[in-house]
PDB file of N, CA and C in Angstrom:
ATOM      1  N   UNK A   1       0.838  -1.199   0.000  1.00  0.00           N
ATOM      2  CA  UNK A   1       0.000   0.000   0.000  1.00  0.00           C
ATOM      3  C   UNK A   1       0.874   1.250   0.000  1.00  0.00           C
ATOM      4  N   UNK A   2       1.888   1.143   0.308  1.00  0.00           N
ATOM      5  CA  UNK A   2       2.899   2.566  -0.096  1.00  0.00           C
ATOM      6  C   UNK A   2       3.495   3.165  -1.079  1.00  0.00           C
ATOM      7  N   UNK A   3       3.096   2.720  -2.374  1.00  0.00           N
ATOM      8  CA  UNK A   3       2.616   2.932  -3.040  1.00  0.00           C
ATOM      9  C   UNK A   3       1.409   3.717  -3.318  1.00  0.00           C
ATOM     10  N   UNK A   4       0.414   3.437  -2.892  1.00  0.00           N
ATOM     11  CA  UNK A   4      -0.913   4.267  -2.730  1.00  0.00           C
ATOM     12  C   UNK A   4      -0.343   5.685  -2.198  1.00  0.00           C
ATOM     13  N   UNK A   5       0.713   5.855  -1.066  1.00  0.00           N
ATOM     14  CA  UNK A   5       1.212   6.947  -0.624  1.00  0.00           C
ATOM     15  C   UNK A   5       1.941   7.922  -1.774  1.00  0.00           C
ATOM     16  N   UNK A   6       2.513   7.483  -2.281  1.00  0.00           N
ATOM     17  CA  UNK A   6       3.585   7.847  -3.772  1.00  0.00           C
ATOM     18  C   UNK A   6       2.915   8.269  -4.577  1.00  0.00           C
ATOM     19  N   UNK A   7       1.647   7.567  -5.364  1.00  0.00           N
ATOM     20  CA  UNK A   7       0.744   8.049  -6.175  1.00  0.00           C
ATOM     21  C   UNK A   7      -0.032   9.607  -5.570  1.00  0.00           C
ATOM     22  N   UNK A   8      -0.480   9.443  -4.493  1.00  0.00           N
ATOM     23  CA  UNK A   8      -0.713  10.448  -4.079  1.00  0.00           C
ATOM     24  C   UNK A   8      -0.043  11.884  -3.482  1.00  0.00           C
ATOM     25  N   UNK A   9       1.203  11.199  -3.602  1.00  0.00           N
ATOM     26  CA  UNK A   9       2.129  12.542  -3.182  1.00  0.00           C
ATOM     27  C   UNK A   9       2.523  12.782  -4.211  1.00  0.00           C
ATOM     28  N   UNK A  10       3.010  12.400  -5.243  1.00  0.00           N
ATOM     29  CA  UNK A  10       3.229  12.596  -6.948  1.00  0.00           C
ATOM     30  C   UNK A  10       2.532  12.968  -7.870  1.00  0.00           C
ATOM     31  N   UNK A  11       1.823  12.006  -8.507  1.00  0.00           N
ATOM     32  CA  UNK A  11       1.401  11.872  -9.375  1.00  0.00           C
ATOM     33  C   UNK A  11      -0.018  12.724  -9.157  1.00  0.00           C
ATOM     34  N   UNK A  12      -0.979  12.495  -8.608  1.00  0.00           N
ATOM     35  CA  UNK A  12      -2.416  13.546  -8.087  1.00  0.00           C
ATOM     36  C   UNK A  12      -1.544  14.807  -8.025  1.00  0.00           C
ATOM     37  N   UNK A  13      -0.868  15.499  -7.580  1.00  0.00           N
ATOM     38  CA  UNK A  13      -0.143  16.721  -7.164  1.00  0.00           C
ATOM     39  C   UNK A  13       0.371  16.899  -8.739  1.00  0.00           C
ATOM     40  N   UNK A  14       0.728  16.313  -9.279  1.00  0.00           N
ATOM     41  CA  UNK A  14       1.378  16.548 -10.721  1.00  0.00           C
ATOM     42  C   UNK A  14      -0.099  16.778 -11.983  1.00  0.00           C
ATOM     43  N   UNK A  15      -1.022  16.062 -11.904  1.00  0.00           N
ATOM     44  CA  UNK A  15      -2.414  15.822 -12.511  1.00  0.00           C
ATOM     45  C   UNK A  15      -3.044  17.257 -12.279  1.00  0.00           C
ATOM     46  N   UNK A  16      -2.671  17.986 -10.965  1.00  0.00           N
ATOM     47  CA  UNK A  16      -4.134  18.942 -10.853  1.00  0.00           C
ATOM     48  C   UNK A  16      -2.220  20.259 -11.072  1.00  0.00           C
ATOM     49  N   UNK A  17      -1.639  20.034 -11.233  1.00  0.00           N
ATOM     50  CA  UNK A  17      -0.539  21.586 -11.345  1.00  0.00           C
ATOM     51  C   UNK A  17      -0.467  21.425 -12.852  1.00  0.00           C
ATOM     52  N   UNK A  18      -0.388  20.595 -13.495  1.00  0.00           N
ATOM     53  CA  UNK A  18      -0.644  20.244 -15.118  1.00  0.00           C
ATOM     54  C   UNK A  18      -2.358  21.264 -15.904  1.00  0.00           C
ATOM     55  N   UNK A  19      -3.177  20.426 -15.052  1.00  0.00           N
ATOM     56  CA  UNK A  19      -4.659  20.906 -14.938  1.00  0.00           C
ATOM     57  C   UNK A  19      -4.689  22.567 -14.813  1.00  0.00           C
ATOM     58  N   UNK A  20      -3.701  23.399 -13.710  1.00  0.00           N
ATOM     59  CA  UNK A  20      -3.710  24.384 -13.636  1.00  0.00           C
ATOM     60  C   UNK A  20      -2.961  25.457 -14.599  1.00  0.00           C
ATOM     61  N   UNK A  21      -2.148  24.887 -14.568  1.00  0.00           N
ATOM     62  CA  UNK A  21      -0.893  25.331 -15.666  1.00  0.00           C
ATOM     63  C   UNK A  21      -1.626  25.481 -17.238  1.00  0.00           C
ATOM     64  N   UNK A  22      -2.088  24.472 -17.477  1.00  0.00           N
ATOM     65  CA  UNK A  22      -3.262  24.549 -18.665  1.00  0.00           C
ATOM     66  C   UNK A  22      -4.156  25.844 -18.483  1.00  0.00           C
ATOM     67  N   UNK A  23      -4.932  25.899 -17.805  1.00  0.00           N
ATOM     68  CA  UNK A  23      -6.183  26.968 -17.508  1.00  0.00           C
ATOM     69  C   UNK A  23      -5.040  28.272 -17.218  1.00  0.00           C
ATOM     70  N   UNK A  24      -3.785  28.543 -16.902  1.00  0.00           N
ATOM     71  CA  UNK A  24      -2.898  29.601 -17.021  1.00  0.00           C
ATOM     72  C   UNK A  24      -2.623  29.764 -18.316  1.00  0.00           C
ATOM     73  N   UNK A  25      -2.059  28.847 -18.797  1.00  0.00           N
ATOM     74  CA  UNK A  25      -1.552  29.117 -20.343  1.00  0.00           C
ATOM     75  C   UNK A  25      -2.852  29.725 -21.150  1.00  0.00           C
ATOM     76  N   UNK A  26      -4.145  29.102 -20.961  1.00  0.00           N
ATOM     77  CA  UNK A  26      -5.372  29.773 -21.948  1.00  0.00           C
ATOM     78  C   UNK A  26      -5.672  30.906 -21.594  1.00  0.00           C
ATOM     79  N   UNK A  27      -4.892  31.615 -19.864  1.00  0.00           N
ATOM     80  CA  UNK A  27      -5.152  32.998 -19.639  1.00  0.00           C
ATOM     81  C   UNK A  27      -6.601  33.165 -19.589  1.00  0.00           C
ATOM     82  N   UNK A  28      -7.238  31.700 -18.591  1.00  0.00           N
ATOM     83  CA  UNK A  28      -8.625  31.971 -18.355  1.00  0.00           C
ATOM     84  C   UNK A  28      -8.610  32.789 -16.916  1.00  0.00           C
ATOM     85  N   UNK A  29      -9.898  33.276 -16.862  1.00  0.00           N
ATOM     86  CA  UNK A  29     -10.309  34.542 -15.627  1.00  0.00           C
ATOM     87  C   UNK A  29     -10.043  33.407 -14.426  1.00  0.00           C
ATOM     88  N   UNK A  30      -9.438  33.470 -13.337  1.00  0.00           N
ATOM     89  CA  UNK A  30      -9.207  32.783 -12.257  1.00  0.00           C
ATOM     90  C   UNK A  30     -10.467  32.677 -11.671  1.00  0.00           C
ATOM     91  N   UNK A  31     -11.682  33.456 -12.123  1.00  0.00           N
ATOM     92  CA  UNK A  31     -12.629  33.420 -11.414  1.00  0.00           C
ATOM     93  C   UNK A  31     -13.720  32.346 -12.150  1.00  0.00           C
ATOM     94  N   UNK A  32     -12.944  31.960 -13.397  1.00  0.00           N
ATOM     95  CA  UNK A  32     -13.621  31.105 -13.875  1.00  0.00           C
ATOM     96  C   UNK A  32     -13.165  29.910 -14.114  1.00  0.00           C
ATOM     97  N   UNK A  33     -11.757  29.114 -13.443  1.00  0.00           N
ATOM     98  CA  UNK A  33     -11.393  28.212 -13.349  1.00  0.00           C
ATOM     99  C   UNK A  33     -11.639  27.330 -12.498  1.00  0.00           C
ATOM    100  N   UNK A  34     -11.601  26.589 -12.622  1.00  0.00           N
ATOM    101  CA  UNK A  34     -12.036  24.888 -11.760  1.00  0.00           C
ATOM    102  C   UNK A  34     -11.142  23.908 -11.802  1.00  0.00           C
ATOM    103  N   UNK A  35     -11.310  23.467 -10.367  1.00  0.00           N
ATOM    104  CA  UNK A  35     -10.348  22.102 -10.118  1.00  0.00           C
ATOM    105  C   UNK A  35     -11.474  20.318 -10.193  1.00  0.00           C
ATOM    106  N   UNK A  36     -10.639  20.415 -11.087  1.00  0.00           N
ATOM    107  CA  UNK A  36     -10.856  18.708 -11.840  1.00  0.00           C
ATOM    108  C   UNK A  36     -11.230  17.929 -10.802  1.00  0.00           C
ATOM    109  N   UNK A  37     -12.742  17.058 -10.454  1.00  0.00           N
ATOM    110  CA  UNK A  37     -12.870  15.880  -9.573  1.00  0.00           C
ATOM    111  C   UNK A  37     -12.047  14.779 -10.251  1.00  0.00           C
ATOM    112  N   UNK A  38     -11.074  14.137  -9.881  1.00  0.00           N
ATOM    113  CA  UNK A  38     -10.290  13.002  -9.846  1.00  0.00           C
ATOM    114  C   UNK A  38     -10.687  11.643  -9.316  1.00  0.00           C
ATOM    115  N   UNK A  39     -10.550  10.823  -9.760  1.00  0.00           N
ATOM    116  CA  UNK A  39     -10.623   9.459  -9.388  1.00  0.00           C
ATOM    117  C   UNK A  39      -9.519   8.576  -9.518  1.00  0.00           C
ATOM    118  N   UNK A  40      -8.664   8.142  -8.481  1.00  0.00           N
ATOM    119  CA  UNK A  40      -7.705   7.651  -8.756  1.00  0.00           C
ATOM    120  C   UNK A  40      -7.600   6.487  -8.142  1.00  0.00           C
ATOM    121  N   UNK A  41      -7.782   5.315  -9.085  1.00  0.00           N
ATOM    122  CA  UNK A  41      -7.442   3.281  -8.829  1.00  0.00           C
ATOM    123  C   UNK A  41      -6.157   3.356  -9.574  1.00  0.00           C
ATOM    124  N   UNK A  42      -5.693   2.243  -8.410  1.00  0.00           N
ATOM    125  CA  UNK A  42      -3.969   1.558  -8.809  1.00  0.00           C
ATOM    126  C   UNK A  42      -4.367   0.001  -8.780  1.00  0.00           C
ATOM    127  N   UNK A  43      -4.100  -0.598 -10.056  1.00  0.00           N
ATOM    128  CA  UNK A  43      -4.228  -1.817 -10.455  1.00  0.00           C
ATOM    129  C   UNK A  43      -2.439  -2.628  -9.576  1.00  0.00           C
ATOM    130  N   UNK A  44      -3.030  -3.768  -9.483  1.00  0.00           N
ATOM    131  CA  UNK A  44      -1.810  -4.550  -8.056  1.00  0.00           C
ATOM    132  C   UNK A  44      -1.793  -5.607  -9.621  1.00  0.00           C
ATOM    133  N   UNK A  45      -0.539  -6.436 -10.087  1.00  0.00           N
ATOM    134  CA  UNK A  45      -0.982  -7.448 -10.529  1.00  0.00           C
ATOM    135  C   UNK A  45       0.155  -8.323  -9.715  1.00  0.00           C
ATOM    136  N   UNK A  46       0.781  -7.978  -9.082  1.00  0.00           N
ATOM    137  CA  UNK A  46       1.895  -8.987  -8.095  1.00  0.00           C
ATOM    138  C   UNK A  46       1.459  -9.333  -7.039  1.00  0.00           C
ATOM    139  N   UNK A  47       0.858 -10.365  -6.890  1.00  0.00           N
ATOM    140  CA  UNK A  47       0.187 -11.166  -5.649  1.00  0.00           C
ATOM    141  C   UNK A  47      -0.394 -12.166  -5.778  1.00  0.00           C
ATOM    142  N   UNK A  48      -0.535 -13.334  -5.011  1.00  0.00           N
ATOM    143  CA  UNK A  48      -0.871 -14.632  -4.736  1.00  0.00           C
ATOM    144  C   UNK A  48      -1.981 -15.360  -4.767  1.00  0.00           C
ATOM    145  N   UNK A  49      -3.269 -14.408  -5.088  1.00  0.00           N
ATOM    146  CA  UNK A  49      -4.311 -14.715  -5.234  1.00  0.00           C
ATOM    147  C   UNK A  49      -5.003 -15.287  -6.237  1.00  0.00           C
ATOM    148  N   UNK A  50      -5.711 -16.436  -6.253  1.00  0.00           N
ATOM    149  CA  UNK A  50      -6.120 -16.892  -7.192  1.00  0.00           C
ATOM    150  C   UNK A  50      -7.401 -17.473  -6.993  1.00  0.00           C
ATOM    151  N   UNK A  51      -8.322 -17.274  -8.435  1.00  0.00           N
ATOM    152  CA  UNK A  51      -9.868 -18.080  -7.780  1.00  0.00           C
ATOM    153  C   UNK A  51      -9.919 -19.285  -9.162  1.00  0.00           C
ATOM    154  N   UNK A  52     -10.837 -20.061  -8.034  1.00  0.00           N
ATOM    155  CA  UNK A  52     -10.771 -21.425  -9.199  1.00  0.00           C
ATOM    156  C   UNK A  52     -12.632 -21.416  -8.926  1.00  0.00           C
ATOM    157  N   UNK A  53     -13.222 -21.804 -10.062  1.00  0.00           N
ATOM    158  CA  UNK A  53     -14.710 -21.894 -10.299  1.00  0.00           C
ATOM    159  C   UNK A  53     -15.427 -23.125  -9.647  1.00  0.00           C
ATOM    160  N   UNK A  54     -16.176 -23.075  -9.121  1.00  0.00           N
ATOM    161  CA  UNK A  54     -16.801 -24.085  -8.223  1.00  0.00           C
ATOM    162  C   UNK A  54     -17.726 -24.738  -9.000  1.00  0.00           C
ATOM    163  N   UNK A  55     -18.068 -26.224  -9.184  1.00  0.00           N
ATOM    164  CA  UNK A  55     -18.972 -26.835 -10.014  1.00  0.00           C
ATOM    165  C   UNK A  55     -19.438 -27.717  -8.726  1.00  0.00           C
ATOM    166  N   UNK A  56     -20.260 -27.948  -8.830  1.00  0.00           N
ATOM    167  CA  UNK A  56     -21.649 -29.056  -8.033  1.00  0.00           C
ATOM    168  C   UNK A  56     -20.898 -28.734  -6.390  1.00  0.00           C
ATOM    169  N   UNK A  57     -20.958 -27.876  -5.859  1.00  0.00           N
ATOM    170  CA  UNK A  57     -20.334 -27.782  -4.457  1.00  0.00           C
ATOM    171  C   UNK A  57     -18.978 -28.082  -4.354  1.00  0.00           C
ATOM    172  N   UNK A  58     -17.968 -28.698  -5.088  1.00  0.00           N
ATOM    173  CA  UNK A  58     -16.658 -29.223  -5.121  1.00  0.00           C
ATOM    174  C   UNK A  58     -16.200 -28.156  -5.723  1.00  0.00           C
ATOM    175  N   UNK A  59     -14.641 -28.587  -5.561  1.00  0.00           N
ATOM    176  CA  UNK A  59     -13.920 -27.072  -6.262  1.00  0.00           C
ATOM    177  C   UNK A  59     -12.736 -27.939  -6.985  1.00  0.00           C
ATOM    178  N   UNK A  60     -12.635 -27.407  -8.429  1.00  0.00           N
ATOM    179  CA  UNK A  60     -11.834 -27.994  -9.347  1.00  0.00           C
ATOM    180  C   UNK A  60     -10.474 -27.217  -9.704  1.00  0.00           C
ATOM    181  N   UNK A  61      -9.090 -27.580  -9.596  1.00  0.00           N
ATOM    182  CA  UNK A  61      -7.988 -26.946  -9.739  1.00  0.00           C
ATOM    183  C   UNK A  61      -8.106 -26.624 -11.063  1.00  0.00           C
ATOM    184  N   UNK A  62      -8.596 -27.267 -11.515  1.00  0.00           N
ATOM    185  CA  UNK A  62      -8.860 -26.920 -13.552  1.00  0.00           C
ATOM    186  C   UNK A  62      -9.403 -25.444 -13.985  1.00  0.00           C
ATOM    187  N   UNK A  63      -9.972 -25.549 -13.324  1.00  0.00           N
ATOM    188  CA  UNK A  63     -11.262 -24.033 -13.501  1.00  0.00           C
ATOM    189  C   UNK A  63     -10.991 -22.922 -13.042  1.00  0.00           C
ATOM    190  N   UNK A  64     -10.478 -22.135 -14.281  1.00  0.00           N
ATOM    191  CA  UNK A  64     -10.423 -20.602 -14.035  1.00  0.00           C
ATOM    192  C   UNK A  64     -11.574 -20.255 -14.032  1.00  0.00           C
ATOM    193  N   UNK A  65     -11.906 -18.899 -13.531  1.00  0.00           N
ATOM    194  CA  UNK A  65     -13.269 -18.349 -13.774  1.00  0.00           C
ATOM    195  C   UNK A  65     -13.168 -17.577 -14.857  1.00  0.00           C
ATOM    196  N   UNK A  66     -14.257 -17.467 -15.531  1.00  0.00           N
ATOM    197  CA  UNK A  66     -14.228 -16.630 -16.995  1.00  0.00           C
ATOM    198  C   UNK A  66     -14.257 -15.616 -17.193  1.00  0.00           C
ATOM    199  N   UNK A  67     -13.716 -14.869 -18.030  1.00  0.00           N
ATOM    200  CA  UNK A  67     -13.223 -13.475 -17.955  1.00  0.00           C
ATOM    201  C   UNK A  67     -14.255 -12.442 -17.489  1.00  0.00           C
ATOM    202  N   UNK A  68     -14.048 -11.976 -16.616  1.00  0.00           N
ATOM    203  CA  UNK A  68     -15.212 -10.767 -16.243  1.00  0.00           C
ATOM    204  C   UNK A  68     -15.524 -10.682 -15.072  1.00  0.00           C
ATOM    205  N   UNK A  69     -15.000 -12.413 -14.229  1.00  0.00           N
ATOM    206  CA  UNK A  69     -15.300 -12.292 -13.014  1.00  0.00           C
ATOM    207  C   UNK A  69     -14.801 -11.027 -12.064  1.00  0.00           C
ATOM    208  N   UNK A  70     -15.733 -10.700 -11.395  1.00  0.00           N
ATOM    209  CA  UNK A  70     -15.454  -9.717 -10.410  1.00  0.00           C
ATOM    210  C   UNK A  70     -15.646 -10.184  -9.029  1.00  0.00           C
ATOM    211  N   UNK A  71     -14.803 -10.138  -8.048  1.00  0.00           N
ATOM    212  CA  UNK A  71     -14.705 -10.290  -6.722  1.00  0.00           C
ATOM    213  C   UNK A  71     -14.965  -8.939  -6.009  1.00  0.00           C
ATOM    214  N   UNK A  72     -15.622  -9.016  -5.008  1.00  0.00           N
ATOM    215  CA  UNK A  72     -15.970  -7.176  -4.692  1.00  0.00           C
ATOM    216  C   UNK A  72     -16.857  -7.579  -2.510  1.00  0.00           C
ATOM    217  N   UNK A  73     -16.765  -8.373  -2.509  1.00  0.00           N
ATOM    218  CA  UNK A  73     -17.253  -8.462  -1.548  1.00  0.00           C
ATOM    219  C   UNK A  73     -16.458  -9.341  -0.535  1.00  0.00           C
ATOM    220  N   UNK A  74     -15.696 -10.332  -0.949  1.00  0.00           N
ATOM    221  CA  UNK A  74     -14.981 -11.330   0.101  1.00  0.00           C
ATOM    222  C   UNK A  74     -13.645 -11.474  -0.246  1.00  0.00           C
ATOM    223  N   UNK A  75     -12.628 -11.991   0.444  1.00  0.00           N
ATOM    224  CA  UNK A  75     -11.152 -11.729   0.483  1.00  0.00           C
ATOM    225  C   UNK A  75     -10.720 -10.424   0.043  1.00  0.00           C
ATOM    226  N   UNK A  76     -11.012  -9.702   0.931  1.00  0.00           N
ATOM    227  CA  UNK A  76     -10.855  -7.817   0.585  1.00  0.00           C
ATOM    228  C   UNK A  76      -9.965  -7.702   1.418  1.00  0.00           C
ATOM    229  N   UNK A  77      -9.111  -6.177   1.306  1.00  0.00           N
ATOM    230  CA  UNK A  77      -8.965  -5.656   1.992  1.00  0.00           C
ATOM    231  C   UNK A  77      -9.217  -5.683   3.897  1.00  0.00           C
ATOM    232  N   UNK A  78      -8.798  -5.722   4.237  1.00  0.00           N
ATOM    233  CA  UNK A  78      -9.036  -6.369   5.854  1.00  0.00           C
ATOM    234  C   UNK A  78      -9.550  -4.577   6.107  1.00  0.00           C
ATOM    235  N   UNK A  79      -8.961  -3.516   5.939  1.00  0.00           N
ATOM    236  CA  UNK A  79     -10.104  -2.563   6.394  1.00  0.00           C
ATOM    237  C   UNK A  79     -10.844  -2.198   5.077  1.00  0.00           C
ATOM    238  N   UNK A  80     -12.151  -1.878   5.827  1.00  0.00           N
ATOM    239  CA  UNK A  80     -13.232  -1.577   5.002  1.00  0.00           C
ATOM    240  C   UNK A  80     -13.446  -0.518   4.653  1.00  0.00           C
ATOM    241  N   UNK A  81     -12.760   0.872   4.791  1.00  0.00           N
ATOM    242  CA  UNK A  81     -12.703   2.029   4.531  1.00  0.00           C
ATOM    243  C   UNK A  81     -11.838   1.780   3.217  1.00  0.00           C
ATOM    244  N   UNK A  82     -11.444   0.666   2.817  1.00  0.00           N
ATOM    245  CA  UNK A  82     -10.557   0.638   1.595  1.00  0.00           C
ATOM    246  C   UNK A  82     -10.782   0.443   0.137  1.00  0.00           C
ATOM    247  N   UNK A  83     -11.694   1.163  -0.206  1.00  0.00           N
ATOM    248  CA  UNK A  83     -12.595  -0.099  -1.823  1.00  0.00           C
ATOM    249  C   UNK A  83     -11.608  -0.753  -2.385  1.00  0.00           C
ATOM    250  N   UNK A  84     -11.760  -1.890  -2.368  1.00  0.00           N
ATOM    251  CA  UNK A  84     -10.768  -3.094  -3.741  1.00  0.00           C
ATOM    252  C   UNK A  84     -11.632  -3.970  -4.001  1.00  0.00           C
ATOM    253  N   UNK A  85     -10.983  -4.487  -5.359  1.00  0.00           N
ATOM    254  CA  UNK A  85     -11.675  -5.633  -6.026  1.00  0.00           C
ATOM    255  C   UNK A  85     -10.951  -6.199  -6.838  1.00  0.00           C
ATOM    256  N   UNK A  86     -11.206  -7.524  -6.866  1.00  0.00           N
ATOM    257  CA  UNK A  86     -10.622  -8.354  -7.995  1.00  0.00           C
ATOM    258  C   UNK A  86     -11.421  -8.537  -8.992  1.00  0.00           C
ATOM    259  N   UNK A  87     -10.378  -8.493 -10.249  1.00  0.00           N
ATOM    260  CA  UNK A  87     -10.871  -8.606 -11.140  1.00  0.00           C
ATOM    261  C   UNK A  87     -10.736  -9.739 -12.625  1.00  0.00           C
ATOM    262  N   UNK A  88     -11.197 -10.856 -12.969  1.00  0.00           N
ATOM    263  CA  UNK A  88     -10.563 -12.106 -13.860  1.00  0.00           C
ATOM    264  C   UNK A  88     -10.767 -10.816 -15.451  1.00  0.00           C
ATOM    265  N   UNK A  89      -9.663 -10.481 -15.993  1.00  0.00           N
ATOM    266  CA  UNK A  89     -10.192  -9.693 -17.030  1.00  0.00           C
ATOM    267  C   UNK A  89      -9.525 -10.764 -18.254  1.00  0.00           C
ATOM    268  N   UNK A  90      -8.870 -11.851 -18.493  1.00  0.00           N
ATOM    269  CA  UNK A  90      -8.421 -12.458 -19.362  1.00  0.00           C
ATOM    270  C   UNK A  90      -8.540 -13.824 -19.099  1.00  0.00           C
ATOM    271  N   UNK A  91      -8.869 -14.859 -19.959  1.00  0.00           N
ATOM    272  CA  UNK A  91      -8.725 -16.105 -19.872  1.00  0.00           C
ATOM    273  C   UNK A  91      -7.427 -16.417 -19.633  1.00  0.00           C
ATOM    274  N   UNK A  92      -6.890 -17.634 -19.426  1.00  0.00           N
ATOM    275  CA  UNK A  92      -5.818 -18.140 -19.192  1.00  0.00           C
ATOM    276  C   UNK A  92      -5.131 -19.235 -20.608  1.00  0.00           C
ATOM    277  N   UNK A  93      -4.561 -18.827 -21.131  1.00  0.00           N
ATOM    278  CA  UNK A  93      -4.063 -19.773 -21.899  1.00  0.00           C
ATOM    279  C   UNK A  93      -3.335 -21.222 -21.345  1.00  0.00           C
ATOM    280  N   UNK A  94      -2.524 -21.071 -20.406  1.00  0.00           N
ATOM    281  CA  UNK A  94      -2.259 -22.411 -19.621  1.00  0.00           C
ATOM    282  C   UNK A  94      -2.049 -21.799 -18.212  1.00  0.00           C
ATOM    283  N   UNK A  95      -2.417 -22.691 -17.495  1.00  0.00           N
ATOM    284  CA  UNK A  95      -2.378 -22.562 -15.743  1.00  0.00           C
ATOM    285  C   UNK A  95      -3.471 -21.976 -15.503  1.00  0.00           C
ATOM    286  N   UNK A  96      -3.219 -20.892 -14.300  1.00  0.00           N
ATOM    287  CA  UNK A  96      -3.985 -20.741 -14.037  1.00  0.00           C
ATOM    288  C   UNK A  96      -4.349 -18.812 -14.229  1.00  0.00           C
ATOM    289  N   UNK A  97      -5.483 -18.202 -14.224  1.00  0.00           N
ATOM    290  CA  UNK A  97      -5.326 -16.918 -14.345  1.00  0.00           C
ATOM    291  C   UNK A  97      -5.561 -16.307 -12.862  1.00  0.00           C
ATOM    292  N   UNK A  98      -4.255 -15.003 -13.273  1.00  0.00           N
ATOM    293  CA  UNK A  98      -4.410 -14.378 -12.249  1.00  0.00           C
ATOM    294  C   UNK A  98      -5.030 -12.586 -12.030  1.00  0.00           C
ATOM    295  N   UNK A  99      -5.899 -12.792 -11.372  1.00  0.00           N
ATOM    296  CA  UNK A  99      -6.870 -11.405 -11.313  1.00  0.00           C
ATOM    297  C   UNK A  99      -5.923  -9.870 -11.035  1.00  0.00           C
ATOM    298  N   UNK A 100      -6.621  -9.176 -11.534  1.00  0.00           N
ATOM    299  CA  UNK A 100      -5.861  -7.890 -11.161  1.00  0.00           C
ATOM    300  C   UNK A 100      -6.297  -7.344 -10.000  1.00  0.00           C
ATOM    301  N   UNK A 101      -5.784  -6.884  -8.866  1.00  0.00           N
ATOM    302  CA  UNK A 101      -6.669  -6.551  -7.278  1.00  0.00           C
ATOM    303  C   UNK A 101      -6.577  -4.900  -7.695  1.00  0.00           C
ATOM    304  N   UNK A 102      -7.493  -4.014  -7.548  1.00  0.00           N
ATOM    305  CA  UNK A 102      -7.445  -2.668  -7.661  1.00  0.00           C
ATOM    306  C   UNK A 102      -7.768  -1.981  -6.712  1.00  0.00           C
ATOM    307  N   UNK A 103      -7.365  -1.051  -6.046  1.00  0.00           N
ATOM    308  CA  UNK A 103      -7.944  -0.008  -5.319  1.00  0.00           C
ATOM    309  C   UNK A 103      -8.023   1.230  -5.617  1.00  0.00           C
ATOM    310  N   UNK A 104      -9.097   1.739  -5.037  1.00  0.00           N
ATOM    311  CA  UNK A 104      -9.636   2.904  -5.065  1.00  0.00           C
ATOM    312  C   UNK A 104      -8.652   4.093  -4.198  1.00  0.00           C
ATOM    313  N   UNK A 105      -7.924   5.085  -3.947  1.00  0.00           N
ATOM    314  CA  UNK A 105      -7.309   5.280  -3.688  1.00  0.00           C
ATOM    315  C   UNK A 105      -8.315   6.841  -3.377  1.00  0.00           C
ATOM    316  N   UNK A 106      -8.368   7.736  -4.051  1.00  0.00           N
ATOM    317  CA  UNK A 106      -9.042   8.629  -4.260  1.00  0.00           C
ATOM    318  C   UNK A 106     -10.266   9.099  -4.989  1.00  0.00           C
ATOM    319  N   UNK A 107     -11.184   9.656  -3.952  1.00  0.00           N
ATOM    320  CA  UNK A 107     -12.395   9.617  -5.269  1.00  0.00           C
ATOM    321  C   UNK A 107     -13.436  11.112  -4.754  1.00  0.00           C
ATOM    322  N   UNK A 108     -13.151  12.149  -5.228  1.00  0.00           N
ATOM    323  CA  UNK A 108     -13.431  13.537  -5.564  1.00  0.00           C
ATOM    324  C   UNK A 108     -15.025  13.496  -5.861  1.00  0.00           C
TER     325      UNK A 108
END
């Protein structure tokens, strides 16, 4: 997650002085400029997590879940002030696929 710290001391701080610097250069009325609502998710793809698809109550090492699956409610984040989710966005050509975990970091 420190990372999440970096993005936000960087990159957000770099996004809205860019944003401003723009609305300077067009030499708009300061009284008519505005600061950009931002939304900022950081996609994780280095980590250990993996889901396998459940058929008749048993669970099969074979079975990726198919692309689209979304995880959003269980094996989260341990605090809940944190939005994340997994996400299956690609089939697996061999083995097994691994989800992208994202968080929400900032949201304006």
């Amino acid at each position: 997650v420190c990372v999440c710290v970096q993005v936000l001391a960087h990159e957000v701080s770099a996004i809205f002085d860019a944003y401003e610097n723009y609305q300077a250069a067009k030499r708009m009325d300061p009284k008519l400029r505005v600061k950009p609502e931002v939304t900022v998710i950081i996609c994780q793809k280095r980590h250990r997590t993996k889901f396998y698809q459940a058929v008749h109550g048993g669970l099969i090492d074979s079975l990726n879940p198919p692309p689209g699956t979304l995880v959003d409610r269980q094996l989260l984040h341990p605090d809940p002030t944190v939005p994340n989710a997994y996400l299956v966005s690609h089939k697996a050509l061999q083995g097994v696929a691994h989800p992208c975990r994202y968080f929400k970091i900032l949201d304006e």
